[in-house]
PDB file of N, CA and C in Angstrom:
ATOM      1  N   UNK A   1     109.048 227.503 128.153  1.00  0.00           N
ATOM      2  CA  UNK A   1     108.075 227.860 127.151  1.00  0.00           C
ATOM      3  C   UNK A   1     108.536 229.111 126.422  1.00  0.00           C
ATOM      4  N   UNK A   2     108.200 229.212 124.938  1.00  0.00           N
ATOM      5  CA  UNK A   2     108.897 230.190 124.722  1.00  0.00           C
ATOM      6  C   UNK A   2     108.274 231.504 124.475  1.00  0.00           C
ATOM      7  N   UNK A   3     108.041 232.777 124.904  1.00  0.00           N
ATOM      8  CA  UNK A   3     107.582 233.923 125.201  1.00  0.00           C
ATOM      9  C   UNK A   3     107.449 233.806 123.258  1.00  0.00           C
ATOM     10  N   UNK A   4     105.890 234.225 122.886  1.00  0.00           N
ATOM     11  CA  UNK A   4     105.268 235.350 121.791  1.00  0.00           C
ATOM     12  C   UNK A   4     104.486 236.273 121.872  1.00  0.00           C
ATOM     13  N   UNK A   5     104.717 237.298 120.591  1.00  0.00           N
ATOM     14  CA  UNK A   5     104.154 238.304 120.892  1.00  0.00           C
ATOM     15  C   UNK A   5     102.384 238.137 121.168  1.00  0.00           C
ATOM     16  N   UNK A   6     101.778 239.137 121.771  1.00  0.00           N
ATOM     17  CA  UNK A   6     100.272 239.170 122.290  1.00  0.00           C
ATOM     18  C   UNK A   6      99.626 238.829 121.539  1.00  0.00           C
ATOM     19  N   UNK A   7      99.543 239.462 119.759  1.00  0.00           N
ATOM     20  CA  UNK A   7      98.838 239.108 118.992  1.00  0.00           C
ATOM     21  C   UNK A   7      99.289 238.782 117.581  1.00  0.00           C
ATOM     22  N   UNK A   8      99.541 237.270 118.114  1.00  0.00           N
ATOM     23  CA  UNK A   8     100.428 236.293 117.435  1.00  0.00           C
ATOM     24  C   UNK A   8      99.149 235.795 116.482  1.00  0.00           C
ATOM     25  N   UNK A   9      99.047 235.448 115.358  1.00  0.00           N
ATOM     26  CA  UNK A   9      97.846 234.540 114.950  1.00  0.00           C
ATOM     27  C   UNK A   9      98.675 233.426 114.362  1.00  0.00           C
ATOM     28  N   UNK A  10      98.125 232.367 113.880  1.00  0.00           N
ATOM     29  CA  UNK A  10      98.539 230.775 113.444  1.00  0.00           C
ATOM     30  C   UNK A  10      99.100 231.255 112.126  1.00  0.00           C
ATOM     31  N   UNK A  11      98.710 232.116 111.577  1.00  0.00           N
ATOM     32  CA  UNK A  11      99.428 232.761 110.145  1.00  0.00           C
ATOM     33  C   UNK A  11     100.820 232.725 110.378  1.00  0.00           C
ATOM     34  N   UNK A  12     101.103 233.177 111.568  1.00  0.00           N
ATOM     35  CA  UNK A  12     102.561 233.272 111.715  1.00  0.00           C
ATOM     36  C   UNK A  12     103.623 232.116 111.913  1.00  0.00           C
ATOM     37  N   UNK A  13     103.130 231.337 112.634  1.00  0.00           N
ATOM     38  CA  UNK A  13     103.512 229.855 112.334  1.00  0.00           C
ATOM     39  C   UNK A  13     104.187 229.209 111.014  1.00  0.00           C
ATOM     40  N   UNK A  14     105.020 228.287 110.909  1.00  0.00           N
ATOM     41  CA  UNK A  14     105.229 227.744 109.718  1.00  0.00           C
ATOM     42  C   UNK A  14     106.158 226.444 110.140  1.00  0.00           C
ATOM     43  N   UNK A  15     105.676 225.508 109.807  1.00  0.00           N
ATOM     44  CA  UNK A  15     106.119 223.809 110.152  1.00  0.00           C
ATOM     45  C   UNK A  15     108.135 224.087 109.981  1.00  0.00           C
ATOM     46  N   UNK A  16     108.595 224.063 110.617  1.00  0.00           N
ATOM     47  CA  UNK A  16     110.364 223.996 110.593  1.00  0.00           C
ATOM     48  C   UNK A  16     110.951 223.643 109.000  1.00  0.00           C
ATOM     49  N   UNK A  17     110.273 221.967 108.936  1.00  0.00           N
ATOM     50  CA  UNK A  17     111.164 221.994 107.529  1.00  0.00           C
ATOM     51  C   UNK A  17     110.306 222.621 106.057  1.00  0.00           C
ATOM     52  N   UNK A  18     109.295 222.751 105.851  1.00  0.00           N
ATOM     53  CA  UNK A  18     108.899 223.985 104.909  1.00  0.00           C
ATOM     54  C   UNK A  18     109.385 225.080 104.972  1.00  0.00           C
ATOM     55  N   UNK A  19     109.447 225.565 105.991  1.00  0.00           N
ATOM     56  CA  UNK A  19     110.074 226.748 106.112  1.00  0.00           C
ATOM     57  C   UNK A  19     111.643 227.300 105.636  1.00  0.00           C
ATOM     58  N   UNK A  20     112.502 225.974 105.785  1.00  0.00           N
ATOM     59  CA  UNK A  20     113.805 225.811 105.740  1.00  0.00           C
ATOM     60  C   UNK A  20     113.888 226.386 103.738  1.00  0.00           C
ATOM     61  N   UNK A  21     112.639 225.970 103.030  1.00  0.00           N
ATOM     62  CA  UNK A  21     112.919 226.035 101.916  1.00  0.00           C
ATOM     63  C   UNK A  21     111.467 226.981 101.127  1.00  0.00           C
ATOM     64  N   UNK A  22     111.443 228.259 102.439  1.00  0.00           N
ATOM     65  CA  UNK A  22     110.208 228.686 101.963  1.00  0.00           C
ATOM     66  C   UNK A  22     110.916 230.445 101.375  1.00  0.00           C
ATOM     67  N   UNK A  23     110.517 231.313 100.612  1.00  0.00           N
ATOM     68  CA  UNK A  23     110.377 232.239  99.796  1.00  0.00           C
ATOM     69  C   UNK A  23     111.108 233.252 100.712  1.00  0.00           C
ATOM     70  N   UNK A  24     110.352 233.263 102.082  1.00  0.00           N
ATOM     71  CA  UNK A  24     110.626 234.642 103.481  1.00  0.00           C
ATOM     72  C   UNK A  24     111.732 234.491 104.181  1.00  0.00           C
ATOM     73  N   UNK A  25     111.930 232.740 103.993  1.00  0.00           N
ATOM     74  CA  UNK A  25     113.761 232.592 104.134  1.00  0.00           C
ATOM     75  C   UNK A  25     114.705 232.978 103.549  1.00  0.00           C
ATOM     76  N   UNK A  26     115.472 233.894 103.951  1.00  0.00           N
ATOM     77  CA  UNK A  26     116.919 234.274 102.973  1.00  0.00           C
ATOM     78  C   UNK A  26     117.675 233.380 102.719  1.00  0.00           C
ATOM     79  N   UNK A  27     117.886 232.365 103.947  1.00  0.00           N
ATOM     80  CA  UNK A  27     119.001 231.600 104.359  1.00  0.00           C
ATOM     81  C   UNK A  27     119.135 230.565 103.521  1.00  0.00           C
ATOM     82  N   UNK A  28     120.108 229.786 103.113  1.00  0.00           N
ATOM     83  CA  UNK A  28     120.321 228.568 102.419  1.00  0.00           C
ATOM     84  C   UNK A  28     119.841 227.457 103.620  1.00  0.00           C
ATOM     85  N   UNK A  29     119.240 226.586 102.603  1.00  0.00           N
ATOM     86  CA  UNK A  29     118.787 225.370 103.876  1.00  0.00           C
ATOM     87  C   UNK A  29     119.513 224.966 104.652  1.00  0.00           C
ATOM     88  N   UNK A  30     121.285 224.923 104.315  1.00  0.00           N
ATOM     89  CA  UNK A  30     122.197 224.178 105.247  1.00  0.00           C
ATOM     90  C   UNK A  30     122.239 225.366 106.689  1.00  0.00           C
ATOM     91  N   UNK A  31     122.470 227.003 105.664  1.00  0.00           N
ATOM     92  CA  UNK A  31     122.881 227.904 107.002  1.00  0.00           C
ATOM     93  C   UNK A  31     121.157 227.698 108.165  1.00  0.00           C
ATOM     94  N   UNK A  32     120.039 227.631 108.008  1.00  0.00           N
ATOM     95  CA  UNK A  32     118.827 227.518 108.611  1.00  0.00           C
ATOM     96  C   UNK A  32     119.208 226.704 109.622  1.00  0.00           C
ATOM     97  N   UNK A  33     119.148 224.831 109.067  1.00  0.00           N
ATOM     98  CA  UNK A  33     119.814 223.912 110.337  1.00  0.00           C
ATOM     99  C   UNK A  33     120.758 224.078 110.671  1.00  0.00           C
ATOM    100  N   UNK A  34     122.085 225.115 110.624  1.00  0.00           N
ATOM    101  CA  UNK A  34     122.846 225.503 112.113  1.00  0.00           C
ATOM    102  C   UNK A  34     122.266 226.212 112.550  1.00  0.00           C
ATOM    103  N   UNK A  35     121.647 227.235 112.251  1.00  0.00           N
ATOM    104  CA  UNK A  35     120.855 228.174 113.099  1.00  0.00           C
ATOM    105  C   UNK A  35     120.006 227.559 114.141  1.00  0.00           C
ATOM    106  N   UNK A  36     119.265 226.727 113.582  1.00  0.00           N
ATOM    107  CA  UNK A  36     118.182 225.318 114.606  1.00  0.00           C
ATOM    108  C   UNK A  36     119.098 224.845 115.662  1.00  0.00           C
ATOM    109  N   UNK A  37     120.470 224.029 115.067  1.00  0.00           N
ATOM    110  CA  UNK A  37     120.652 223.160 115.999  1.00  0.00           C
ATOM    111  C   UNK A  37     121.730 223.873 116.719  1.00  0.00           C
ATOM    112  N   UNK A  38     121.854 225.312 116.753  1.00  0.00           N
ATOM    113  CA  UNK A  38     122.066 226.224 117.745  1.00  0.00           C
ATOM    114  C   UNK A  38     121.591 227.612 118.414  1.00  0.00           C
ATOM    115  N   UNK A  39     120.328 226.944 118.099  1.00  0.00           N
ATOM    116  CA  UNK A  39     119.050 227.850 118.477  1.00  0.00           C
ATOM    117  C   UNK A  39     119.445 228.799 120.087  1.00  0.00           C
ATOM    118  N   UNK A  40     120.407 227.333 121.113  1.00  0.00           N
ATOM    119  CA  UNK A  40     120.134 228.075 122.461  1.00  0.00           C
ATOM    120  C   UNK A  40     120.909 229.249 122.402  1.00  0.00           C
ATOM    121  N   UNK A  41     122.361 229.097 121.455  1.00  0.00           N
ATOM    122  CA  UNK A  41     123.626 229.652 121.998  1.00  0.00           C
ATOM    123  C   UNK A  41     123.363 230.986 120.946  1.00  0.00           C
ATOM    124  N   UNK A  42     122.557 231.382 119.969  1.00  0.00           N
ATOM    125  CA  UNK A  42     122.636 232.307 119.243  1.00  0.00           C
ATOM    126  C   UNK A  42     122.018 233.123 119.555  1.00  0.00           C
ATOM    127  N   UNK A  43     120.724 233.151 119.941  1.00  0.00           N
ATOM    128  CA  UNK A  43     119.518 234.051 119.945  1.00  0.00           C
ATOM    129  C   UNK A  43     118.266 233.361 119.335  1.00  0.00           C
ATOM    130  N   UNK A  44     118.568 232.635 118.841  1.00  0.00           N
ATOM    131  CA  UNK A  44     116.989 231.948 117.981  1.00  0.00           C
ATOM    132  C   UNK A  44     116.243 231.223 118.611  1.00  0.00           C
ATOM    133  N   UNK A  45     116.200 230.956 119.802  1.00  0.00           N
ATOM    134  CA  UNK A  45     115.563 230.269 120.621  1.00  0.00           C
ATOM    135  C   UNK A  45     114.082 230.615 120.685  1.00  0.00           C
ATOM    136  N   UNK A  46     113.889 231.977 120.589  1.00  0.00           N
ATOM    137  CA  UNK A  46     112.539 232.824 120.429  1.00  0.00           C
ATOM    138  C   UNK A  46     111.797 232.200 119.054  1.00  0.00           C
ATOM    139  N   UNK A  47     112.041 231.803 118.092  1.00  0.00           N
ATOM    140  CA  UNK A  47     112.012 231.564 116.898  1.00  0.00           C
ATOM    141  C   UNK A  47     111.215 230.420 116.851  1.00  0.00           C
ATOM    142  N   UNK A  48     111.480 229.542 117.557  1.00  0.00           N
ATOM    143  CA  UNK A  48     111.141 227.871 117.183  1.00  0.00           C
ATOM    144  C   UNK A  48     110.546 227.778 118.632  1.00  0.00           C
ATOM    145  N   UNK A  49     109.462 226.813 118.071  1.00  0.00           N
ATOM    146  CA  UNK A  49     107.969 226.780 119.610  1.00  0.00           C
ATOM    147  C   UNK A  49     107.826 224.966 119.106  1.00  0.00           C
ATOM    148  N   UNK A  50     108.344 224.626 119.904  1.00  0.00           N
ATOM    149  CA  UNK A  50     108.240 223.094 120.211  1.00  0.00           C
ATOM    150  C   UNK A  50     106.679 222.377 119.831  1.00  0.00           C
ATOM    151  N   UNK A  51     106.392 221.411 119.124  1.00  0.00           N
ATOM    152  CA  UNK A  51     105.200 220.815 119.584  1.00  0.00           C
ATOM    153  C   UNK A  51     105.428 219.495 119.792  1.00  0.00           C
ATOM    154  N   UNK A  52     106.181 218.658 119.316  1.00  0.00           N
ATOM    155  CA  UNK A  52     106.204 217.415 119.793  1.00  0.00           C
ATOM    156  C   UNK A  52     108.077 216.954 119.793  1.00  0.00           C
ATOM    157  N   UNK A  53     108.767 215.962 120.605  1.00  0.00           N
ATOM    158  CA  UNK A  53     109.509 215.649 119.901  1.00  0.00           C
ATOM    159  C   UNK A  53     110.785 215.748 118.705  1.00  0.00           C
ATOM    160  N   UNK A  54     109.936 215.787 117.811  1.00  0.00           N
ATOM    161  CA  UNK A  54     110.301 216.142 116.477  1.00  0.00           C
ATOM    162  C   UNK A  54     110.212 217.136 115.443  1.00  0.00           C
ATOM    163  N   UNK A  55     109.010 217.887 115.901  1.00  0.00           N
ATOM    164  CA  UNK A  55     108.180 218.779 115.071  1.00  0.00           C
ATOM    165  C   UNK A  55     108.462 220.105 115.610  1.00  0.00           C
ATOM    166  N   UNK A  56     108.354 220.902 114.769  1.00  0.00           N
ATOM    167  CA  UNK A  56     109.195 222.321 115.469  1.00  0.00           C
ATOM    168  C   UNK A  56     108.165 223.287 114.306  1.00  0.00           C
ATOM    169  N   UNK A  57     108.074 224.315 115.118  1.00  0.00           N
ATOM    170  CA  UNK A  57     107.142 225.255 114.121  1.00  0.00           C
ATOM    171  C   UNK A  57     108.045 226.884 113.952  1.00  0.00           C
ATOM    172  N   UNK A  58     108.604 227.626 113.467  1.00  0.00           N
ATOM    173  CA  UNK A  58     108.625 228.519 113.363  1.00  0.00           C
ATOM    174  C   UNK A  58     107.832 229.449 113.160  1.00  0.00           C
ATOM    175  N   UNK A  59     108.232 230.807 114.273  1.00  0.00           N
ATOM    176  CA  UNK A  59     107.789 231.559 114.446  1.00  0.00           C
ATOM    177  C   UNK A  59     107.915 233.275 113.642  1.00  0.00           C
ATOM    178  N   UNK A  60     107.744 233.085 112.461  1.00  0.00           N
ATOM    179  CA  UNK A  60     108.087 234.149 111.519  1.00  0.00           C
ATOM    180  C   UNK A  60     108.391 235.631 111.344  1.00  0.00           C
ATOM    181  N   UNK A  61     107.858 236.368 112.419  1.00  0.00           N
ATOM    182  CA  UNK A  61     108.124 237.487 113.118  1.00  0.00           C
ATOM    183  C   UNK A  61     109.450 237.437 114.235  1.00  0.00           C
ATOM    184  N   UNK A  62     109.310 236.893 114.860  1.00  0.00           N
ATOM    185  CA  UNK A  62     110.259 236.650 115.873  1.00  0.00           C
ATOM    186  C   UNK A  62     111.704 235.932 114.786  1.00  0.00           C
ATOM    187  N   UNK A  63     111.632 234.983 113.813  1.00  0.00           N
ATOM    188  CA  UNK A  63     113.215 234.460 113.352  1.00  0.00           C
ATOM    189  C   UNK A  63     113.129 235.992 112.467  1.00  0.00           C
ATOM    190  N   UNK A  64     112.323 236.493 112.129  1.00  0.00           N
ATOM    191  CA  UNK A  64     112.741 237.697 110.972  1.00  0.00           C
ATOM    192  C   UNK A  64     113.636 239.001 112.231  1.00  0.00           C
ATOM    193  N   UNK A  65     113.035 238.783 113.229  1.00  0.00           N
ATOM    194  CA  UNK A  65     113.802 239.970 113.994  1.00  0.00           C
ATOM    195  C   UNK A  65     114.978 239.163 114.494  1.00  0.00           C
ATOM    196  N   UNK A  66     115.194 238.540 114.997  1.00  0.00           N
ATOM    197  CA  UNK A  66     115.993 237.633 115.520  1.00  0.00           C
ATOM    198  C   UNK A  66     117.490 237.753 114.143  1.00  0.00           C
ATOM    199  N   UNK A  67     116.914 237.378 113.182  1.00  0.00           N
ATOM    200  CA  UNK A  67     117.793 237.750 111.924  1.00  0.00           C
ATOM    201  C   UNK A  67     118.310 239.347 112.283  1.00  0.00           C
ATOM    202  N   UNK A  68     117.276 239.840 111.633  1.00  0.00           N
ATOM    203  CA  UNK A  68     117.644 241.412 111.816  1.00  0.00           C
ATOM    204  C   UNK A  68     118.561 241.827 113.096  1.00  0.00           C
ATOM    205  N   UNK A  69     118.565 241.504 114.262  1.00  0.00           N
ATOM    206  CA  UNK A  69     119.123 242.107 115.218  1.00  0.00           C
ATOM    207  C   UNK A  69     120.492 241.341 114.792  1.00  0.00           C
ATOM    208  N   UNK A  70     120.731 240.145 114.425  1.00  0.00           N
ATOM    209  CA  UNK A  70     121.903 239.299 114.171  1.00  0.00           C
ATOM    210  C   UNK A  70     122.540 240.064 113.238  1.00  0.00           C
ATOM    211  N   UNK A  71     122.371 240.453 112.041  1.00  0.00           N
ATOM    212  CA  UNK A  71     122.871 241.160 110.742  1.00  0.00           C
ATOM    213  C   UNK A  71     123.678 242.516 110.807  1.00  0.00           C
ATOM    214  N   UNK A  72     122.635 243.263 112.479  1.00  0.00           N
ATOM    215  CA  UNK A  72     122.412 244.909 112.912  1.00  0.00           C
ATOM    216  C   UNK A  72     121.809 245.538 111.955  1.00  0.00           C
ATOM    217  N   UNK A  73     120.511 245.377 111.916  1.00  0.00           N
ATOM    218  CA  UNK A  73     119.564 245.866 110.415  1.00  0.00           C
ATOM    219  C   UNK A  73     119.030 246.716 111.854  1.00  0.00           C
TER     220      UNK A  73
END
């Protein structure tokens, strides 16, 4: 399960592929899905909270630090 912060609200949330092409993303959509589909081996694992299957929600605080610590911001 993946550890969030205490006072997380649903605001922070954002469905995986909207996100891939949303405003708070820096990333180009292609660099996003390597980041995903090497979520375990990078650090981004914190980032993405499973709900089904298929469906993946990002966690917007957590990929923004997750970035930041990646960059050394």
């Amino acid at each position: 399960m993946t550890n969030t912060h205490l006072n997380t609200t649903l605001g922070d949330f954002c469905p995986k592929d909207v996100f891939a092409n949303h405003p708070d993303n820096p990333l180009t959509e292609s660099e996003f899905n390597w980041l995903f589909k090497n979520r375990d081996a990078n650090g981004f694992k914190e980032a993405f909270v499973r709900v089904n299957a298929r469906k993946f929600l990002v966690h917007i605080p957590s990929f923004t630090q997750c970035l930041a610590d990646r960059r050394g911001a």
